[in-house]
C-alpha atoms as a PDB file:
ATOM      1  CA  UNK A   1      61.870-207.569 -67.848  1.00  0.00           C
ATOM      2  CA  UNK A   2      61.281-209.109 -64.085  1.00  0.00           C
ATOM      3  CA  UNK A   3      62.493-212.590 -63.856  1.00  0.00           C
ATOM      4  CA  UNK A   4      59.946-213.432 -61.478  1.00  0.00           C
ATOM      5  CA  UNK A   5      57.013-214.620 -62.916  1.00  0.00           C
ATOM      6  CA  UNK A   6      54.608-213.144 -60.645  1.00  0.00           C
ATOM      7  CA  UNK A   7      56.029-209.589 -61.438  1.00  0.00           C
ATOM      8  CA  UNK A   8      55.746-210.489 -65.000  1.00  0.00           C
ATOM      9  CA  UNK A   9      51.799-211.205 -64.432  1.00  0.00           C
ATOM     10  CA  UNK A  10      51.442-208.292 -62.376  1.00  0.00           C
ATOM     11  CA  UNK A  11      53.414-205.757 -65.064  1.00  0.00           C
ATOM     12  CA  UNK A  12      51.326-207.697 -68.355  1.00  0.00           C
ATOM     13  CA  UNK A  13      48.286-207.276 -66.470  1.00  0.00           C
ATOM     14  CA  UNK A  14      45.104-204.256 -67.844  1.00  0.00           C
ATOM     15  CA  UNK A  15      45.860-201.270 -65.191  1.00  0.00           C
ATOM     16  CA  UNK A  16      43.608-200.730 -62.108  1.00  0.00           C
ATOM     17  CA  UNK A  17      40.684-199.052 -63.001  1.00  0.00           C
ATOM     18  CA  UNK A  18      39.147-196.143 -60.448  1.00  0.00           C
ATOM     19  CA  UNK A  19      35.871-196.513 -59.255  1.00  0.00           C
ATOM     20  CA  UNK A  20      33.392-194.890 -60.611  1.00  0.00           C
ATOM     21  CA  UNK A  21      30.479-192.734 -58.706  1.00  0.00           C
ATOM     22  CA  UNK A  22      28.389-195.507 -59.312  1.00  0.00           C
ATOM     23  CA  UNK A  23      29.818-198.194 -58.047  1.00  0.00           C
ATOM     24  CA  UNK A  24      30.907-196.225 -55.115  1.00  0.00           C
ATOM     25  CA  UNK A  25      26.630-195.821 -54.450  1.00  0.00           C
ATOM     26  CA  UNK A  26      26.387-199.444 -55.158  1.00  0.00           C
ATOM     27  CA  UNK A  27      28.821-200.672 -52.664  1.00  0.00           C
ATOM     28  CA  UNK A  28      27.677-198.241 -49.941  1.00  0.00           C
ATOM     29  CA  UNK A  29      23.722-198.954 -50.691  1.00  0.00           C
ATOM     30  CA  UNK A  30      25.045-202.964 -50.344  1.00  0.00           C
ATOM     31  CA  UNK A  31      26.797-202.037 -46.683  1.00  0.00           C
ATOM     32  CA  UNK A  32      23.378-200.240 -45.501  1.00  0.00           C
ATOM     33  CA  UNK A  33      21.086-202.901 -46.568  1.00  0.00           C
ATOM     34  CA  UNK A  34      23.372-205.160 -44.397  1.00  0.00           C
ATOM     35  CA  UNK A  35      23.594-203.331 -41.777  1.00  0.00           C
ATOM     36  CA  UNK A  36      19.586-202.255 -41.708  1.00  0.00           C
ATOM     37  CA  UNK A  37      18.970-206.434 -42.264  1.00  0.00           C
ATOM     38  CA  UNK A  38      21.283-207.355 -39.133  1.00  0.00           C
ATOM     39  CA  UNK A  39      19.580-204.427 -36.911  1.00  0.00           C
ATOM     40  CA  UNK A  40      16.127-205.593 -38.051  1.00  0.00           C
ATOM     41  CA  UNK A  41      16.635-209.690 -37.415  1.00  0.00           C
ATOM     42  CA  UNK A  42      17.513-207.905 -33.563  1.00  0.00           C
ATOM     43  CA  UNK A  43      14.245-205.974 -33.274  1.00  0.00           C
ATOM     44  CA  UNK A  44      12.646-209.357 -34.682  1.00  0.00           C
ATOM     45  CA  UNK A  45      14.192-211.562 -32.214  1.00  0.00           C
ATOM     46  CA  UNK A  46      13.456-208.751 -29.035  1.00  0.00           C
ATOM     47  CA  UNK A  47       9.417-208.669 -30.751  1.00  0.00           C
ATOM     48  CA  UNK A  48       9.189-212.137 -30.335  1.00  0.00           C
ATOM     49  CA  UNK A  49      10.892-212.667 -27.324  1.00  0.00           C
ATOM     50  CA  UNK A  50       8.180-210.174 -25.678  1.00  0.00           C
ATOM     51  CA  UNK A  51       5.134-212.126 -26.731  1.00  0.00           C
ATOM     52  CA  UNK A  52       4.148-214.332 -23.561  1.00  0.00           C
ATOM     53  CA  UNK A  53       4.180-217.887 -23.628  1.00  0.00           C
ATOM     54  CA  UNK A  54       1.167-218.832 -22.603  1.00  0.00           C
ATOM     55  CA  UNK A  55      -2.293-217.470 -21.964  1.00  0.00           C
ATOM     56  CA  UNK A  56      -1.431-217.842 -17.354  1.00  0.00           C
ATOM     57  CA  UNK A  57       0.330-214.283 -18.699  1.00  0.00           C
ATOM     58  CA  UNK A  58      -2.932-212.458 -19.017  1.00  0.00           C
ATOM     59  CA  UNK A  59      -4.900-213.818 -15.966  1.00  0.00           C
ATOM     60  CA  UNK A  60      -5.872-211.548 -13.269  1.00  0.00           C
ATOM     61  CA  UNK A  61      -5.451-212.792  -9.595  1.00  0.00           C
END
């Protein structure tokens, strides 16, 4: 038996468990969404950036 408690934790502790083929999905679904929401707030902010400012925009001189 380790004398160190933290090995003794670590050996008394359940096994690792794999990961199954869902959870796998799961977590790469959650990355995507993440990725898709920080690549739309972009083509939000670059939308609304290219709306004028005023109405002296559409006046023809």
């Amino acid at each position: 038996m380790p004398t160190c408690p933290l090995l003794r934790i670590a050996s008394t502790s359940q096994p690792m468990r794999r990961p199954t083929d869902r959870s796998r999905w799961c977590t790469l679904f959650a990355i995507l969404l993440s990725m898709a929401g920080i690549v739309g707030w972009y083509g939000l902010r670059d939308m609304l950036n290219a709306i004028p400012d005023s109405n002296d925009d559409f006046t023809y001189h």
